[in-house]
Protein backbone atom coordinates (compact mmCIF):
# COMPACT_ATOMS: atom_id res chain seq x y z
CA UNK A 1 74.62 111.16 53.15
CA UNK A 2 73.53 110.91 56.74
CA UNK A 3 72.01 108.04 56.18
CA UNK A 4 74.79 105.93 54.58
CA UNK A 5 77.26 107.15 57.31
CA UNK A 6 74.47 105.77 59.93
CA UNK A 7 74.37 102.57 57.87
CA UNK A 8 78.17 101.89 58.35
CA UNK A 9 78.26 102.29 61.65
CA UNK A 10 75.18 100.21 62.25
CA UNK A 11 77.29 97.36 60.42
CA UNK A 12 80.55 97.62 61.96
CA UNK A 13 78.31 97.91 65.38
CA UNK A 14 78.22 94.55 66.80
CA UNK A 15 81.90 94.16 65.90
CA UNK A 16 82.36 97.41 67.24
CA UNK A 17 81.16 96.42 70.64
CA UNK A 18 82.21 93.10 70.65
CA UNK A 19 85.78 95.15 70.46
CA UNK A 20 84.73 97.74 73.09
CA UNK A 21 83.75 94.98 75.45
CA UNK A 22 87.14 92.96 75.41
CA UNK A 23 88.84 96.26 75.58
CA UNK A 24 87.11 96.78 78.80
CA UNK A 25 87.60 93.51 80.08
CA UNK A 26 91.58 93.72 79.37
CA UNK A 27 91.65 97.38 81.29
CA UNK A 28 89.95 96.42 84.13
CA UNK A 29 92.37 93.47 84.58
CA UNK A 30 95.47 96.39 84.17
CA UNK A 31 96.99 98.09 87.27
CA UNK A 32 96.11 98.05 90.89
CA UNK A 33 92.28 99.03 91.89
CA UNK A 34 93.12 97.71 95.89
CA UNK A 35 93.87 101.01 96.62
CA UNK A 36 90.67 102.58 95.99
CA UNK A 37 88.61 100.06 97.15
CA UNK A 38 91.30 99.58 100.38
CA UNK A 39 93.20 103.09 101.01
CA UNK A 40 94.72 101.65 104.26
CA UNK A 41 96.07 98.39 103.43
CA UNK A 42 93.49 96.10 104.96
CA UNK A 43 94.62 93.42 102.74
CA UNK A 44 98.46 93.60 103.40
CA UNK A 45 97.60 92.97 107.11
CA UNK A 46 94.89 89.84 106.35
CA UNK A 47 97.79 87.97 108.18
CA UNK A 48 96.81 89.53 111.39
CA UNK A 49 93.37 87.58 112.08
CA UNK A 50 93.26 85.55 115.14
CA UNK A 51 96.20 87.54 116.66
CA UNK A 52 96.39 89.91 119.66
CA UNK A 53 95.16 93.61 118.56
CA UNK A 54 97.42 95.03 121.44
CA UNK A 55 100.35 93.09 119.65
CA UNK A 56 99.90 94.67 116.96
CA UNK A 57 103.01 97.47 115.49
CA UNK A 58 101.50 99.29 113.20
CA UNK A 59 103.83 100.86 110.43
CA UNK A 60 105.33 104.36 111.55
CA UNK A 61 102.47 106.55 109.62
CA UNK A 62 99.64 103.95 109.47
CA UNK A 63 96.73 105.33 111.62
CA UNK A 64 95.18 102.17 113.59
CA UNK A 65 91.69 102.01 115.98
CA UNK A 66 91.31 98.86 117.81
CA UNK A 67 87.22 98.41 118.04
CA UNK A 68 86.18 95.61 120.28
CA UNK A 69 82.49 94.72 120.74
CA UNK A 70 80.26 97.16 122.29
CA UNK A 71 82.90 100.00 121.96
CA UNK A 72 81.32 103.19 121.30
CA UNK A 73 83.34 105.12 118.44
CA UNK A 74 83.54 108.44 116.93
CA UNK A 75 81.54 108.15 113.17
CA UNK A 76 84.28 110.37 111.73
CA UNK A 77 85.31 108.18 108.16
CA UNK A 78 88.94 108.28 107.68
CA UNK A 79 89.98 106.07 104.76
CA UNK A 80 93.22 106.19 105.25
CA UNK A 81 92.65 104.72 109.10
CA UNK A 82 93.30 100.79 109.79
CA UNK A 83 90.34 99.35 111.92
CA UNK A 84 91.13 96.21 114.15
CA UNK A 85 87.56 94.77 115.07
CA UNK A 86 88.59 92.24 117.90
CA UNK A 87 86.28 89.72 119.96
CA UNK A 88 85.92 90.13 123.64
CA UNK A 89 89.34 88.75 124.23
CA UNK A 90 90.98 91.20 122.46
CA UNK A 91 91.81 88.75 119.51
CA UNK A 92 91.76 90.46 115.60
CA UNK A 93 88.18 88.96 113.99
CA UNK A 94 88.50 91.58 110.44
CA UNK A 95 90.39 94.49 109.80
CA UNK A 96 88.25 97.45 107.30
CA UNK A 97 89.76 101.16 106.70
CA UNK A 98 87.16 103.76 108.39
């Protein structure tokens, strides 16, 4: 009996997969993953690049550290913190959450 139940499975494998791996494919396309993989908003602020850091008004609630080069700065990880990485003239080069 164990046997035959293997068998069946064996032959409905490869569709079986084939099924499992466009069922994957359609989840992973479903909802927004931005927010794990950018828990401050980095993205919504993209915009900001090549503008002045001190310009900047963050959102009431939106942490923000302005790093410029050379700046020495606590290694404390805050995800939920919008970095500004500016250039030496105080202009936005890339913005990460940290």
């Amino acid at each position: 009996m164990a046997g035959a139940a293997g068998a069946g499975m064996l032959s409905a494998g490869r569709g079986g997969v084939h099924l499992l791996g466009l069922l994957a494919a359609t989840l992973a396309g479903c909802g927004e993953a931005a927010p794990a993989n950018d828990p401050c908003g980095a993205a919504h602020f993209a915009g900001l690049v090549g503008t002045s850091a001190t310009a900047f008004e963050p959102p009431e609630g939106l942490r923000v550290r302005i790093v410029g080069p050379g700046d020495m700065v606590t290694m404390d990880h805050d995800p939920a913190r919008l970095n500004l990485r500016t250039d030496r003239q105080g202009l936005i080069q890339s913005l990460d959450c940290g």
